[in-house]
Protein backbone atom coordinates (compact mmCIF):
# COMPACT_ATOMS: atom_id res chain seq x y z
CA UNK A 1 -53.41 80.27 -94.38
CA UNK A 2 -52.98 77.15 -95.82
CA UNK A 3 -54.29 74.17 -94.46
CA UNK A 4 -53.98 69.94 -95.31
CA UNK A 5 -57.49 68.80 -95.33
CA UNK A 6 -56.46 65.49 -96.12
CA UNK A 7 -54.13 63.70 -97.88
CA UNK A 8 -54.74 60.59 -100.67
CA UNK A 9 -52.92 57.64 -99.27
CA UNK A 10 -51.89 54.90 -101.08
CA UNK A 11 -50.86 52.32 -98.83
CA UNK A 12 -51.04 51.39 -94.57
CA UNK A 13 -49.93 48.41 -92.87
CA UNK A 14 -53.29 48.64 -91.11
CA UNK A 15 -54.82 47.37 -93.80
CA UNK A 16 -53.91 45.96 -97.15
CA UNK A 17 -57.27 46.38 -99.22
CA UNK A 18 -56.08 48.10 -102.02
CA UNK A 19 -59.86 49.12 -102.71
CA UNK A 20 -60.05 51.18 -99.96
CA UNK A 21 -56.97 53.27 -101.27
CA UNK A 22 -57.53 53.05 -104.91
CA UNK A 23 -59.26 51.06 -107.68
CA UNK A 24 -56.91 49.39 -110.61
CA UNK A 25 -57.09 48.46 -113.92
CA UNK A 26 -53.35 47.31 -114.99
CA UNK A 27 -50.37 47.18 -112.55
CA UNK A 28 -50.30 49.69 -110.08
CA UNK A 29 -47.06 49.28 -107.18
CA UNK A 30 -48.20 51.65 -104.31
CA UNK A 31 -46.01 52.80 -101.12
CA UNK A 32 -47.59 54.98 -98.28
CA UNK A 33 -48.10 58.46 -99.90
CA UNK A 34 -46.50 57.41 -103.43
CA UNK A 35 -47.64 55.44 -106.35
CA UNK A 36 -46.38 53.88 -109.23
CA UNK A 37 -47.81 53.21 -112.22
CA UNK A 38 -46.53 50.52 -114.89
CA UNK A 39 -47.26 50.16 -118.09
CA UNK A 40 -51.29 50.38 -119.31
CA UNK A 41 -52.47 51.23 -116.60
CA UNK A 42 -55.47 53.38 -115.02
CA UNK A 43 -56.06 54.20 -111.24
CA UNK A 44 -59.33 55.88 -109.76
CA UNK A 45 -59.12 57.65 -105.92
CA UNK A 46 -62.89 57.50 -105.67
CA UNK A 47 -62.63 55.45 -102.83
CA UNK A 48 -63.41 55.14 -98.77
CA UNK A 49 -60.04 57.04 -97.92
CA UNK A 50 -59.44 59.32 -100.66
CA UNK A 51 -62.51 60.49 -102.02
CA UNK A 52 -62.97 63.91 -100.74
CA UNK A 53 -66.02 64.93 -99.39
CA UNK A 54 -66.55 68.72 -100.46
CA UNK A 55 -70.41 68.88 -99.25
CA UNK A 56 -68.98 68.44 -95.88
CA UNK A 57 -66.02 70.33 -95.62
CA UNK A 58 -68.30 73.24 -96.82
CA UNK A 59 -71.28 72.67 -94.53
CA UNK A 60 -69.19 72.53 -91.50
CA UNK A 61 -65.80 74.07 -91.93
CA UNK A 62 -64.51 77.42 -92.75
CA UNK A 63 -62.96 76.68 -96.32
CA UNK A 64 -62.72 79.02 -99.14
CA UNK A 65 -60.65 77.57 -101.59
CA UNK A 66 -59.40 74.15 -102.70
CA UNK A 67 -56.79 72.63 -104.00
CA UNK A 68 -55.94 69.49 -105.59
CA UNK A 69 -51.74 68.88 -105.19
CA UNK A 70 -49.52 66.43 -106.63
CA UNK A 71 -46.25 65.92 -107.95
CA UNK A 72 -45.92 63.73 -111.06
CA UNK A 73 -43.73 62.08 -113.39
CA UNK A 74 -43.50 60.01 -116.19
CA UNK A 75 -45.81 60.18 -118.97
CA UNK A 76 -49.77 60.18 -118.85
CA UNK A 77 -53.28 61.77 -118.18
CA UNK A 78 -54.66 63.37 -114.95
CA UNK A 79 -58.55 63.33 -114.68
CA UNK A 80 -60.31 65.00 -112.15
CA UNK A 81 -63.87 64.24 -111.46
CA UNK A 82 -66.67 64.79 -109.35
CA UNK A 83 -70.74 64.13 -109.15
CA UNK A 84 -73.51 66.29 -107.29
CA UNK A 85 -75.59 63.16 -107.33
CA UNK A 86 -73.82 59.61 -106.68
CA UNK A 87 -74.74 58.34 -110.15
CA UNK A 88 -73.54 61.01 -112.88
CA UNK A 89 -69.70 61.81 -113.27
CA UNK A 90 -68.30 64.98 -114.68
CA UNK A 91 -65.14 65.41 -115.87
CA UNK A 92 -63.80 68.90 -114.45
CA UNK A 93 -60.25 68.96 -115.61
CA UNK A 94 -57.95 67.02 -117.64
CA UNK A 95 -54.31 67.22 -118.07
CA UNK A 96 -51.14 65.60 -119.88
CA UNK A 97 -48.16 65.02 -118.80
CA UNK A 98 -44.71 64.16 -120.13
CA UNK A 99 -41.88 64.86 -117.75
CA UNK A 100 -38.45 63.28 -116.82
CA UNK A 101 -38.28 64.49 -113.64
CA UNK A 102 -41.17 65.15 -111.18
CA UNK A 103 -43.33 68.33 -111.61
CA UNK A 104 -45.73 69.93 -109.42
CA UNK A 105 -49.42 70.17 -110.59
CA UNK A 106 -52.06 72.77 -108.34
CA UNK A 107 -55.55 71.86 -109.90
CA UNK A 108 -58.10 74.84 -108.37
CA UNK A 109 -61.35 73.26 -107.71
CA UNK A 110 -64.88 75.19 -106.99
CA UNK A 111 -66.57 74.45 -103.90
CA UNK A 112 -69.63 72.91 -103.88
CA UNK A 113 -72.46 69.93 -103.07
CA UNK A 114 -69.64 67.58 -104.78
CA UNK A 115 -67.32 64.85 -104.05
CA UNK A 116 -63.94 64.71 -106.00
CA UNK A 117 -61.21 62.31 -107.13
CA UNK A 118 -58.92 62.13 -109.66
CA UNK A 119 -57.82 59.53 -112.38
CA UNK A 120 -54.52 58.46 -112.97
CA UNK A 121 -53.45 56.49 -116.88
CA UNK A 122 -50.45 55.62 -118.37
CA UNK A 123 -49.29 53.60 -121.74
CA UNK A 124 -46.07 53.95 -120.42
CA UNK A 125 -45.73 54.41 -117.19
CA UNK A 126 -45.74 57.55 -114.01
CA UNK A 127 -45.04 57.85 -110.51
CA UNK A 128 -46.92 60.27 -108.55
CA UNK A 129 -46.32 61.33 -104.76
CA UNK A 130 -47.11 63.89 -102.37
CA UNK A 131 -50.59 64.13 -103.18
CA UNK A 132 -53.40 65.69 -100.72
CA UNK A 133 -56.59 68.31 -100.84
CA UNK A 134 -55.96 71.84 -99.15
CA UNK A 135 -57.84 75.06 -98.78
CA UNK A 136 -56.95 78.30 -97.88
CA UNK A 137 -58.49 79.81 -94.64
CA UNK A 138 -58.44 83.82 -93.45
CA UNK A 139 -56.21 83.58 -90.59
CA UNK A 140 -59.48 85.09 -88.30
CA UNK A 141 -60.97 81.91 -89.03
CA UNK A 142 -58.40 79.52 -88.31
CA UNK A 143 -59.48 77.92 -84.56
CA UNK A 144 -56.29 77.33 -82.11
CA UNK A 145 -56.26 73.12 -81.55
CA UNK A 146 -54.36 71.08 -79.00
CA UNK A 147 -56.02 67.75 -78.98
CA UNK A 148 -55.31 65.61 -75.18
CA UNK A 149 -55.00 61.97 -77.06
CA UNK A 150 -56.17 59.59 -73.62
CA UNK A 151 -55.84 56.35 -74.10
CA UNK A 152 -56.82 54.12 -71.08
CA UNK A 153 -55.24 50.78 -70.47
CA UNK A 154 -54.56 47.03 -68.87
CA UNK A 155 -51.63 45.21 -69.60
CA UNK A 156 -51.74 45.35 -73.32
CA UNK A 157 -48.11 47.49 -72.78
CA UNK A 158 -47.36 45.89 -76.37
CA UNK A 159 -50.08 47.68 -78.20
CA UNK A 160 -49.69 50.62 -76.30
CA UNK A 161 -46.16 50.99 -77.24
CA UNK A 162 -47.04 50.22 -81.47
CA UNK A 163 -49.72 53.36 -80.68
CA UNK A 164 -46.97 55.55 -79.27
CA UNK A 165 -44.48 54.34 -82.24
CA UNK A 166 -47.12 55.69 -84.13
CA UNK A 167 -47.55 59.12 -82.94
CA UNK A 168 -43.96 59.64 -82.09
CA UNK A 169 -43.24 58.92 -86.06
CA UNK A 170 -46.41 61.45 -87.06
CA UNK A 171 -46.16 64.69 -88.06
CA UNK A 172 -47.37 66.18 -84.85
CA UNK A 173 -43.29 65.64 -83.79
CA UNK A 174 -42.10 67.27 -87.61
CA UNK A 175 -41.61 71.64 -86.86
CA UNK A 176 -42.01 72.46 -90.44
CA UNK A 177 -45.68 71.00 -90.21
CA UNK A 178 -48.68 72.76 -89.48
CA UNK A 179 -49.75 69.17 -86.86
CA UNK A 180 -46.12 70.36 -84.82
CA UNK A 181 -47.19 69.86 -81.33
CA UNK A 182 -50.93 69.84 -82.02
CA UNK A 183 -51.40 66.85 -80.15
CA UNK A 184 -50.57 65.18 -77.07
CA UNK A 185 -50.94 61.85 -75.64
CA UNK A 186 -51.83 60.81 -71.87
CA UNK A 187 -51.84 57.29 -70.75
CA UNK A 188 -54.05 55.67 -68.08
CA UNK A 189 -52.13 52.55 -66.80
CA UNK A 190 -55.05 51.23 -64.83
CA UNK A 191 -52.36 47.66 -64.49
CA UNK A 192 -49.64 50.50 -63.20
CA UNK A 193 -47.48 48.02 -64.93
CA UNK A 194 -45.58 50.59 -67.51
CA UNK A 195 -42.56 52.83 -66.98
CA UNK A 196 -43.62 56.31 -65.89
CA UNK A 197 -41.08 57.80 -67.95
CA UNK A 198 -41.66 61.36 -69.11
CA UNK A 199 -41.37 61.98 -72.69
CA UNK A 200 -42.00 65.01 -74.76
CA UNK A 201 -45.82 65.21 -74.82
CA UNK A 202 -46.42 61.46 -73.67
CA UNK A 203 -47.42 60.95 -70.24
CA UNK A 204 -48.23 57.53 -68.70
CA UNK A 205 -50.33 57.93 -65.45
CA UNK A 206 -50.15 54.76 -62.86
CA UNK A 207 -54.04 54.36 -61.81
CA UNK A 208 -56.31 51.51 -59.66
CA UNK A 209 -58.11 49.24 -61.80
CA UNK A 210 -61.29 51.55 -62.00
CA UNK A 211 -62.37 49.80 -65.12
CA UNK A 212 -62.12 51.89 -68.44
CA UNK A 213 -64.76 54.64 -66.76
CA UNK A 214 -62.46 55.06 -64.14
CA UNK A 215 -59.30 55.04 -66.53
CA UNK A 216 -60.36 57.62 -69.13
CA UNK A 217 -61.55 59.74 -66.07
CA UNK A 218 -58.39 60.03 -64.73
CA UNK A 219 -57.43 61.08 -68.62
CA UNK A 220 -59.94 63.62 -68.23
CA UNK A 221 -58.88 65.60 -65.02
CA UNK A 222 -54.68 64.99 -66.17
CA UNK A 223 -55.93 67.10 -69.29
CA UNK A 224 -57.76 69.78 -67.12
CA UNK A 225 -54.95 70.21 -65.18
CA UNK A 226 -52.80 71.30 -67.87
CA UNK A 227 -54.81 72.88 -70.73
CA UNK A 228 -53.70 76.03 -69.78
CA UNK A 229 -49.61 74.42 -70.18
CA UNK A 230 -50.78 72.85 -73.32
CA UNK A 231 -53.25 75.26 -74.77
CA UNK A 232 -55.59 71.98 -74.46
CA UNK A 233 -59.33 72.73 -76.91
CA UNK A 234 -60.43 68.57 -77.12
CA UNK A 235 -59.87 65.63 -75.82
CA UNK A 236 -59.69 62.02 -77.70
CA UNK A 237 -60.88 58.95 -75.84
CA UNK A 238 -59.50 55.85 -77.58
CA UNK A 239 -59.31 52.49 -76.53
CA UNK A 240 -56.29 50.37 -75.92
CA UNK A 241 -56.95 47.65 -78.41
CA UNK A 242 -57.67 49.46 -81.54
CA UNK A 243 -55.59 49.71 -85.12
CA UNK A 244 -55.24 53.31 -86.68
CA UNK A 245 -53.65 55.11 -89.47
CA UNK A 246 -52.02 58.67 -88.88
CA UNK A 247 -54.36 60.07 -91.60
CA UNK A 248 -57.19 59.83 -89.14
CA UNK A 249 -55.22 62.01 -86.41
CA UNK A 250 -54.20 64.69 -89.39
CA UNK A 251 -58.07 64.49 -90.51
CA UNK A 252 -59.40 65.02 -87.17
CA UNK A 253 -56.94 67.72 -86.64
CA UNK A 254 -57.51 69.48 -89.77
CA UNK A 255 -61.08 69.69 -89.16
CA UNK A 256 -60.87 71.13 -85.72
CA UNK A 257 -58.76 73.75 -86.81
CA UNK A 258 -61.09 75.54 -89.85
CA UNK A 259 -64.37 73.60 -87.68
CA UNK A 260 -67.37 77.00 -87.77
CA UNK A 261 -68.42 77.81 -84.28
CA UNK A 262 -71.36 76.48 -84.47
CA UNK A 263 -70.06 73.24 -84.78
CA UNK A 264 -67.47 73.39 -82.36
CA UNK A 265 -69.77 71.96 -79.60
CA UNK A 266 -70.16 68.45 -81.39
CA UNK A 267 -67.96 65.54 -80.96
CA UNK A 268 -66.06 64.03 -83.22
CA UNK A 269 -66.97 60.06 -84.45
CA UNK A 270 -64.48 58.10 -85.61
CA UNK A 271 -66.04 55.13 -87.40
CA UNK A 272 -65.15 51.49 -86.22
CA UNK A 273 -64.04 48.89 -88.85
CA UNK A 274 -63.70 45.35 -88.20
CA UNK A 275 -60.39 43.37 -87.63
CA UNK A 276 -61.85 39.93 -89.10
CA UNK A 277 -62.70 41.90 -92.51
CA UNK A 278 -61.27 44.65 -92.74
CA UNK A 279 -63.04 46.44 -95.70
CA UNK A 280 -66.45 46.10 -93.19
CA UNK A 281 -67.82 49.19 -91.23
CA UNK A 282 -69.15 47.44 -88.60
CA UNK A 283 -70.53 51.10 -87.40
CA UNK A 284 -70.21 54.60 -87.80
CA UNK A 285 -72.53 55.94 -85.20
CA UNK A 286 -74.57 54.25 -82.40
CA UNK A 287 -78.00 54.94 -81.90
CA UNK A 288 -78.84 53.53 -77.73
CA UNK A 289 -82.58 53.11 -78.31
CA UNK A 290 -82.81 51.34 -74.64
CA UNK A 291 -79.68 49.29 -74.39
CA UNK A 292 -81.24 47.33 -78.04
CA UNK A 293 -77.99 49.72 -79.54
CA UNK A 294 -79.41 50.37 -83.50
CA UNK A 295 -76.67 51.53 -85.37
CA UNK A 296 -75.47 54.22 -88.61
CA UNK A 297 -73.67 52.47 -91.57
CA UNK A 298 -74.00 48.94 -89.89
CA UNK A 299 -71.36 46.01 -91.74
CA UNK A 300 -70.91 48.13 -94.59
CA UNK A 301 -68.44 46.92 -97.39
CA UNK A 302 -66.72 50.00 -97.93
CA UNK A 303 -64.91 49.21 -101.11
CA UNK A 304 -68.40 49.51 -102.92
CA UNK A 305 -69.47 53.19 -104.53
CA UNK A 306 -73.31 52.24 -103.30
CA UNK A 307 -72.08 53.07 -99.60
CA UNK A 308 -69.76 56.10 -100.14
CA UNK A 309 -71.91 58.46 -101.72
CA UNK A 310 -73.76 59.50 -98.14
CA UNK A 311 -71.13 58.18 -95.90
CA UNK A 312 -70.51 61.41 -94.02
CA UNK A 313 -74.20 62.60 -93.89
CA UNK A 314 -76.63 61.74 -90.78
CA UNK A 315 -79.76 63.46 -90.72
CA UNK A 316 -80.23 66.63 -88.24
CA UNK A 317 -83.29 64.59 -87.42
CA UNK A 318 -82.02 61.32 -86.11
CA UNK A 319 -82.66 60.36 -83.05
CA UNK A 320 -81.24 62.18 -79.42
CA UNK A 321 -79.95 59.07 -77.94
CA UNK A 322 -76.93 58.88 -81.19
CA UNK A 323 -73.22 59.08 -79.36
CA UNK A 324 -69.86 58.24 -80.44
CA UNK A 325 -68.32 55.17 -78.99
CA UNK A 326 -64.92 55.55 -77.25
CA UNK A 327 -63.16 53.25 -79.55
CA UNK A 328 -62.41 56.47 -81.36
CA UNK A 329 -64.24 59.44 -79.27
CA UNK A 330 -63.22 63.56 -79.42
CA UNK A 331 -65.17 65.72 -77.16
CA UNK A 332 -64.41 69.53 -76.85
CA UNK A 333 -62.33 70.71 -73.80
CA UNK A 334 -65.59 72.94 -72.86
CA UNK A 335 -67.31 69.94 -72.40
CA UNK A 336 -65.10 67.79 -70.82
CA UNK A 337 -64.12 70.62 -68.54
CA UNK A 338 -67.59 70.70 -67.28
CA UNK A 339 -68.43 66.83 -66.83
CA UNK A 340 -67.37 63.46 -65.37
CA UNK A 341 -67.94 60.20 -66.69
CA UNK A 342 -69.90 58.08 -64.27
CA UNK A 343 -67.84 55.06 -62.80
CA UNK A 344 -69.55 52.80 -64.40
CA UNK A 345 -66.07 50.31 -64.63
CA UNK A 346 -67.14 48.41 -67.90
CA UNK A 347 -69.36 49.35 -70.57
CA UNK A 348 -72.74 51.98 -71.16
CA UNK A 349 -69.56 54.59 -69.97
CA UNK A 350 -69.67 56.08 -73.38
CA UNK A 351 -73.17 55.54 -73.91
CA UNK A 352 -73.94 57.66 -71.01
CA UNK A 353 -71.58 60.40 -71.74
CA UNK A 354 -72.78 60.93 -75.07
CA UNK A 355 -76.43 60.84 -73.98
CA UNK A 356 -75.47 63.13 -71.47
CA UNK A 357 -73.69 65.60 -74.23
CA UNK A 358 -76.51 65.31 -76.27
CA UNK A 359 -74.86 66.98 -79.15
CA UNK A 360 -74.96 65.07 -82.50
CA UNK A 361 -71.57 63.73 -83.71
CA UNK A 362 -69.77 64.26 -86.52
CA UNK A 363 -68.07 61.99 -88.89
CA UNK A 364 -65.39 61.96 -91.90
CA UNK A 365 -64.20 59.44 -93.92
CA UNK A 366 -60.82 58.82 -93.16
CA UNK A 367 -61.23 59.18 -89.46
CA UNK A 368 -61.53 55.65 -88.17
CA UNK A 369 -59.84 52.46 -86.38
CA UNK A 370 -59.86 48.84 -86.86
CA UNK A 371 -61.17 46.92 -84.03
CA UNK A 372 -62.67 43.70 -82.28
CA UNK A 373 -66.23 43.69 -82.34
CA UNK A 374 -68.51 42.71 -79.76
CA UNK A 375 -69.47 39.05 -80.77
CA UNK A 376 -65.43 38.14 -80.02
CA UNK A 377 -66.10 39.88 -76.27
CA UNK A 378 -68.89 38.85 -74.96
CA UNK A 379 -68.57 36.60 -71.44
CA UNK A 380 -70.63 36.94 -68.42
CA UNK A 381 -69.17 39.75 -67.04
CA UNK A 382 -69.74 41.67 -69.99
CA UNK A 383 -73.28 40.60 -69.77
CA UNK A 384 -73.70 41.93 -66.09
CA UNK A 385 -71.95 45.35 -66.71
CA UNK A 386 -74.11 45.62 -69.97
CA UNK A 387 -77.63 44.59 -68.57
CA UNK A 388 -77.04 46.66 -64.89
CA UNK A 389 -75.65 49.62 -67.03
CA UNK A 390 -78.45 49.80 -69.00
CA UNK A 391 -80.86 49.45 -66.84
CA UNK A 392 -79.07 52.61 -64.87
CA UNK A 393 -78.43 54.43 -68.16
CA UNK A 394 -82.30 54.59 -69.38
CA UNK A 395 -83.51 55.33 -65.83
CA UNK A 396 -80.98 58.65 -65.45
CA UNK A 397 -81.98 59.81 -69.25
CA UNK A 398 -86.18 58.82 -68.81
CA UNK A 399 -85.74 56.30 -71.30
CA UNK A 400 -87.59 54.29 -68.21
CA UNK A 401 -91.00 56.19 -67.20
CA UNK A 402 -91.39 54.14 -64.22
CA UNK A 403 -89.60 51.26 -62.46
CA UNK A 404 -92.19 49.17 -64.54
CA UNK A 405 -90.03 49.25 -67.23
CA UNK A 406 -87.39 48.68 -65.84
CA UNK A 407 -88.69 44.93 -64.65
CA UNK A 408 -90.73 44.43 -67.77
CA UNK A 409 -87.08 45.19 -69.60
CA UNK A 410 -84.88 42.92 -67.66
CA UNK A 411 -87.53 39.84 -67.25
CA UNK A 412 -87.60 39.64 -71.23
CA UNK A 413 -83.70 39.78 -70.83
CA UNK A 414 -83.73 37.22 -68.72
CA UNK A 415 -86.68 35.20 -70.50
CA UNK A 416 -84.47 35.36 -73.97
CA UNK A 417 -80.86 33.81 -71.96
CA UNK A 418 -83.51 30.91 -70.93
CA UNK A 419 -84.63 30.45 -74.23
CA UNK A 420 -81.47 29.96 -75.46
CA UNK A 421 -79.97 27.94 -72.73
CA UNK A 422 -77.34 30.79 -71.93
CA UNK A 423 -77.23 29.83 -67.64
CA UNK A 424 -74.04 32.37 -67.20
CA UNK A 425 -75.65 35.09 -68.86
CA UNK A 426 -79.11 34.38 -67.14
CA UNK A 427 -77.14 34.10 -63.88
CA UNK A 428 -75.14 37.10 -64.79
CA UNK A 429 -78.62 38.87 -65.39
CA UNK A 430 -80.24 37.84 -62.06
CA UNK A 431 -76.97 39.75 -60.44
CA UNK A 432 -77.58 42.76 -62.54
CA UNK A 433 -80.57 43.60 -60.87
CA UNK A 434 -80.09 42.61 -57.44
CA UNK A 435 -77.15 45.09 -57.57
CA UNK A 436 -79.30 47.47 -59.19
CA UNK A 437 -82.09 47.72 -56.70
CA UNK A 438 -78.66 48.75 -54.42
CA UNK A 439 -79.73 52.28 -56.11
CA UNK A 440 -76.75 54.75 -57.07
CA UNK A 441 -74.54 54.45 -53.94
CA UNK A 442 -73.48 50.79 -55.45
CA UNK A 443 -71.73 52.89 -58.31
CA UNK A 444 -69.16 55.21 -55.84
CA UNK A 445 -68.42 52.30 -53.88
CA UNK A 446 -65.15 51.24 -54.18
CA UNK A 447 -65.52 47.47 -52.79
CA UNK A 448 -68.07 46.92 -56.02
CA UNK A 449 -65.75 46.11 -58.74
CA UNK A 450 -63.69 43.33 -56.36
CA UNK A 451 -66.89 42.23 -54.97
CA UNK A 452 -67.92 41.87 -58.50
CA UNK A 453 -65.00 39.36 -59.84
CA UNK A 454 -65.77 37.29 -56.95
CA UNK A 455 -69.47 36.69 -57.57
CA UNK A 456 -69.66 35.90 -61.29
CA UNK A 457 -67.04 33.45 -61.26
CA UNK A 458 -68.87 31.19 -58.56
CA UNK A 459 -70.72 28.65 -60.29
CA UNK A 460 -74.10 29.07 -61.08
CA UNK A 461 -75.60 26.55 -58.07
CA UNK A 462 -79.61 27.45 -58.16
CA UNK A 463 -82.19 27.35 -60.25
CA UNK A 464 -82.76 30.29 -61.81
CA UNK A 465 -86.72 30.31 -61.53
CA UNK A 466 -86.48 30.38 -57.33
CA UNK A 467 -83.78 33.16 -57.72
CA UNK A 468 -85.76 35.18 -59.59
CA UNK A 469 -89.08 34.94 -58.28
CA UNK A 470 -87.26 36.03 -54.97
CA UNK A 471 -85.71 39.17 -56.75
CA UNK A 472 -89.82 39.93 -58.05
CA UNK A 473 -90.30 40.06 -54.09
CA UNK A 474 -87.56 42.14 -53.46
CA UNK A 475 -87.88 44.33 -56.53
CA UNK A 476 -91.63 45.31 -55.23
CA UNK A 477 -89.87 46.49 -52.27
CA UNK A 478 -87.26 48.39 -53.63
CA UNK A 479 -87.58 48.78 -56.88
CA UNK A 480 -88.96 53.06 -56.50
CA UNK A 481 -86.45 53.37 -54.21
CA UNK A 482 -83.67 52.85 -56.45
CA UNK A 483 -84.94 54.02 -59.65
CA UNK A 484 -85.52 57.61 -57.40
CA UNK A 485 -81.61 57.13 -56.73
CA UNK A 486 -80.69 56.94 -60.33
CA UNK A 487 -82.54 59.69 -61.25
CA UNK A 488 -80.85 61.69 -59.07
CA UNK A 489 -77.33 60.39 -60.04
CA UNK A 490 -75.91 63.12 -62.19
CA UNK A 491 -76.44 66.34 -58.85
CA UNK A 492 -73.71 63.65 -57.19
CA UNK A 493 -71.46 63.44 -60.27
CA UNK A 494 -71.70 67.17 -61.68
């Protein structure tokens, strides 16, 4: 069989960096999956989104054969190239053509430790289109993939409905295509604000404001109740906010299908560029390392060859506590089948749930969204749901030997919003931990998220040095008591 493992795009209104499509020397007029070239003119595809990756396709996917594909016209050269190293190229292939009318060109290409692209020049000008990298598979060896696509919600209904535009225009909606109804998409409305209209394979699901833990939980259990209906095998967590091309979903869904089996236990990353520059990786993978989150490819300029070379490879060595963020998360049905994510409302949710999988992710180029980072969200809610949740978080996973560290942690938390004069976050802190030493019963309570609101939007009114040497008090009183809860936390949630 015949399978897409990606296709060279030219052009996306998600971004309009030409230098992560293709690199230019002349004029060069491109249009999603077409490009034309004018006269003198020379383009390269060894780029973010086009180069292809062969080391990793072979490593963890069943291919056999590739293909290069394109249909051409005008008159001109096609180079193909490739290097085993990052620094030397090698020209594998090189072809003229001199055609009217377009022509089909199938360029075989060995398998190997190699990345590939092509070259495109002209003295007089071509158009090429339809261009992508396949392989053919033995049908034994070709996995059956239904991705559950649960996106989880709060009155953004405007963005939602561009990310449903999107997939409703996909190929996932076209019969002759090998993505026809590989994919299906389940909304959390968590506002219960949108139409609960039934579509073909788009659901909307009306849902209390359980905070995005709660939201892509309810995803969760709609997709276990009908993978048998849908032939469900993974599950996509994406957030609400996000930008994405339809070349990530075909990517993904490509390399589920021809995915070995012992791979098909590890999610699926998809990397997270920035909105403000939009060439920047702000990460591929997270490492947790105690809530002081280190991270894989961190504010990478991806139009530069120094940070393509290795994009796609993380050492088999690095550390346990590396998860995808759900921004752009795919975990296997198996998995999901088997485990709940804690309701933790706002953020560590992912973290958790990762840790918890403890499977290494994996990543492709190509496979990525566009999104707000963290600097643009932070407030003092944010603060308390990121200092209490990670202070749960490293006591359930023994990142915490003793309730020692736990204080030791959050007092240097606390010390550094002082330092800088931050009062809401060093308020916001203070309530962290008192509703930590509440132990795990704080987390299934279903008055915490209201009583929440209320308290950090009162004004901070004390000074924070009696509030906290009050909590010291308390914390020597209960502090074992609730780190013993959280250790226990995951025999409630299984």
């Amino acid at each position: 069989m015949e399978i897409t493992l990606q296709s060279v795009v030219f052009k996306d209104k998600v971004c309009s960096l030409k230098e992560l499509y293709y690199r230019e020397k002349g004029n060069a007029v491109p249009e999603e999956n077409q490009i034309t070239l004018k006269e003198k003119t020379e383009i390269r595809t060894n780029t973010y989104l086009n180069l292809l990756d062969c080391a990793i396709w072979k490593k963890y996917t069943s291919i056999e054969k590739i293909r290069l594909v394109m249909e051409v016209k005008g008159s001109g050269s096609i180079r193909v190239l490739y290097s085993e190293n990052g620094t030397e190229e090698v020209i594998f292939a090189q072809y003229r053509v001199d055609s009217l009318n377009y022509v089909k060109k199938i360029i075989a290409l060995p398998i190997g430790e190699r990345r590939y692209w092509f070259e495109l020049s002209t003295e007089t000008g071509m158009s090429v289109r339809n261009i992508y990298y396949s392989s053919s598979v033995s049908e034994e060896k070709i996995n059956p993939v239904h991705i559950s696509w649960v996106i989880c919600t709060f009155q953004r209904q405007k963005m939602i409905q561009n990310i449903k535009d999107l997939f409703q225009n996909s190929l996932f909606f076209e019969e002759e295509s090998m993505y026809f109804h590989g994919m299906s998409m389940r909304i959390v409305d968590n506002s219960s604000e949108m139409e609960v209209r039934e579509q073909p394979y788009i659901k909307v699901f009306h849902n209390p404001n359980t905070g995005g833990a709660g939201g892509f939980a309810r995803g969760m259990e709609e997709s276990k109740k009908e993978e048998e209906e849908y032939g469900i095998t993974q599950v996509l967590l994406m957030d609400d906010d996000v930008e994405l091309m339809k070349e990530s979903l075909y990517r993904l869904y490509s390399f589920l299908k021809i995915i070995k089996p012992e791979y098909q236990s590890r999610p699926i990353a998809g990397r997270m560029f920035r909105t403000d520059q939009r060439q920047i990786q702000y990460t591929a993978l997270e490492i947790w390392n105690r809530g002081e989150i280190r991270h894989i490819g961190r504010n990478l300029d991806m139009t530069k060859m120094e940070n393509l070379w290795n994009m796609n490879h993380v050492k088999e060595t690095v550390s346990k506590d590396v998860y995808t963020g759900w921004w752009f998360g795919c975990f296997p049905m198996e998995y999901v089948r088997k485990h709940k994510p804690l309701p933790f409302f706002l953020h560590c949710d992912d973290v958790e749930y990762g840790i918890r999988n403890g499977e290494k992710p994996l990543i492709l180029n190509g496979i990525q969204v566009w999104h707000e980072t963290y600097e643009y969200r932070k407030n003092a809610m944010i603060s308390y749901y990121d200092i209490r949740n990670s202070m749960i978080v490293n006591t359930i996973h023994g990142f915490y030997q003793s309730e020692k560290d736990v204080w030791e942690d959050w007092k240097k938390k606390l010390d550094d919003y002082y330092n800088q004069k931050d009062y809401s976050g060093e308020y916001a802190a203070i309530l962290a931990m008192q509703d930590y030493l509440k132990g795990k019963n704080l987390l299934f309570s279903k008055k915490e998220k209201k009583q929440m609101r209320e308290k950090i939007g009162k004004k901070y009114q004390y000074k924070a040095a009696f509030l906290w040497r009050m909590l010291e008090m308390r914390f020597n009183r209960k502090g074992h008591e609730a780190f013993v809860s959280y250790q226990k936390i995951l025999e409630k949630n299984k």
